[in-house]
Protein backbone atom coordinates (compact mmCIF):
# COMPACT_ATOMS: atom_id res chain seq x y z
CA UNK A 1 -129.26 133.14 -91.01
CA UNK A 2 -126.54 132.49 -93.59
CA UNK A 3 -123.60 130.29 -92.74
CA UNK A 4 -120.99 128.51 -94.75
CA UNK A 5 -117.84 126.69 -93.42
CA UNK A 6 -114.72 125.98 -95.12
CA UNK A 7 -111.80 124.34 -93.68
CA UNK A 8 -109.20 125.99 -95.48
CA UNK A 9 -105.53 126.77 -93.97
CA UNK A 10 -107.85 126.59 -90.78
CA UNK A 11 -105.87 128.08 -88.33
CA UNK A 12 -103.66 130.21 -90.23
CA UNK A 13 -102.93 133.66 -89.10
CA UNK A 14 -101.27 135.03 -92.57
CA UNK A 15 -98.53 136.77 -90.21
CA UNK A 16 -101.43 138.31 -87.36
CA UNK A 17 -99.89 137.98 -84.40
CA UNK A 18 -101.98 137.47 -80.81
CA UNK A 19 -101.03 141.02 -80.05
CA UNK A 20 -102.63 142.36 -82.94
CA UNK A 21 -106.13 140.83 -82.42
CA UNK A 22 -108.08 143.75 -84.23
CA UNK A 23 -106.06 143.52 -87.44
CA UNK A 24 -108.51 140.63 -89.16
CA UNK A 25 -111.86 142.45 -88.30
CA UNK A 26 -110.01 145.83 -89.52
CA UNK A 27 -109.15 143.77 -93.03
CA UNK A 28 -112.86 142.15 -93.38
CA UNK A 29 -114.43 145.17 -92.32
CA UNK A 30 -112.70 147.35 -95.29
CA UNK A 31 -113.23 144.04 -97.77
CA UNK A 32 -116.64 144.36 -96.95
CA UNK A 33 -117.57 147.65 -97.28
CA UNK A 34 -115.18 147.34 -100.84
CA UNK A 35 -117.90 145.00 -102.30
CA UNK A 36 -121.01 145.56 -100.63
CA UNK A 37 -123.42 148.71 -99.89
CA UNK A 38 -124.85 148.32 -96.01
CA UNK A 39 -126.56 151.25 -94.56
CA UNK A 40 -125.25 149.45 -90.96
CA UNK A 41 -122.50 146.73 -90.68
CA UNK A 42 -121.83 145.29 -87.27
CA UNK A 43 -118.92 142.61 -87.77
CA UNK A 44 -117.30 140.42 -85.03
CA UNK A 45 -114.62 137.79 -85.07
CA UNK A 46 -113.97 135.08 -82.67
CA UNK A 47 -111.61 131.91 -83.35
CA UNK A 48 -112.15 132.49 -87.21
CA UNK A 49 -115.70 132.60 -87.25
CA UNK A 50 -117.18 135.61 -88.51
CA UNK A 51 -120.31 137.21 -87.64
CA UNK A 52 -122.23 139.88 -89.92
CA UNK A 53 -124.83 141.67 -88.96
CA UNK A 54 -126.76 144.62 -89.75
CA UNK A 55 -128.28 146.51 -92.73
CA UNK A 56 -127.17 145.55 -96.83
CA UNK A 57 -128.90 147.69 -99.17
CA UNK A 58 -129.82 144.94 -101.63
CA UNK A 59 -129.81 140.67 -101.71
CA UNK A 60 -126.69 141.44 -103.80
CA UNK A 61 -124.95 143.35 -101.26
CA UNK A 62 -126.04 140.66 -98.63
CA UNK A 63 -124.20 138.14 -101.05
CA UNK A 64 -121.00 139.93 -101.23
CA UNK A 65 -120.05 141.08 -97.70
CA UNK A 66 -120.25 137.00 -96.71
CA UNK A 67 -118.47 136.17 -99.90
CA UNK A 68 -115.83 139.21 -99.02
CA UNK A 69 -115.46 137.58 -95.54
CA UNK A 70 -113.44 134.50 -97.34
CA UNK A 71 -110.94 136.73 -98.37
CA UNK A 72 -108.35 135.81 -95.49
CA UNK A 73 -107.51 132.05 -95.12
CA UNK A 74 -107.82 131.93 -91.37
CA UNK A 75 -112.04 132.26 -91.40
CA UNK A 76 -113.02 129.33 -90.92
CA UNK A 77 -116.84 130.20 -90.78
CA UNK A 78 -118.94 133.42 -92.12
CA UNK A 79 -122.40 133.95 -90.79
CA UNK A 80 -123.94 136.30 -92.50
CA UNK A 81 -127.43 137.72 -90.60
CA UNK A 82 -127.76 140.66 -92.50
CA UNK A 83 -130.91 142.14 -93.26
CA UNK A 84 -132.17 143.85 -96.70
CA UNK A 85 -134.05 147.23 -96.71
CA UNK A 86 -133.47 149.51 -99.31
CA UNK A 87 -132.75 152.54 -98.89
CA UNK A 88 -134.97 155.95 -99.15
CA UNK A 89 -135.41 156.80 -102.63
């Protein structure tokens, strides 16, 4: 297991509001998928603290979809348990 925790803007909603919970996990979901290749992706959030898990294609990809998880100032915390398995050639 991966994790890294910043404490920037911690708390900040960027203009979410509490009745529109799903709208971070929709926007780190599609930045994910953007810069990594996963044959599965399972991603929760909770309080700011992300959760990744599933498949990534390569280390690489692994990498990216917890790095693309930063890209909203109100995470607070990424952990990234992705696993690696290529793919069938």
């Amino acid at each position: 297991m991966t994790m890294s925790v910043d404490d920037h803007s911690a708390g900040a909603e960027g203009g979410r509001t509490a009745a529109d919970p799903n709208s971070l996990e929709d926007l780190l979901r599609h930045a994910v998928r953007r810069a990594a290749d996963c044959a599965r992706l399972d991603l929760t959030v909770s309080e700011g603290i992300v959760v990744l898990s599933g498949v990534a294609l390569r280390p690489e990809d692994k990498s990216r979809a917890g790095f693309a998880c930063w890209c909203d100032p109100s995470v607070r915390a990424v952990y990234n348990n992705l696993t690696i398995s290529p793919g069938p050639s």
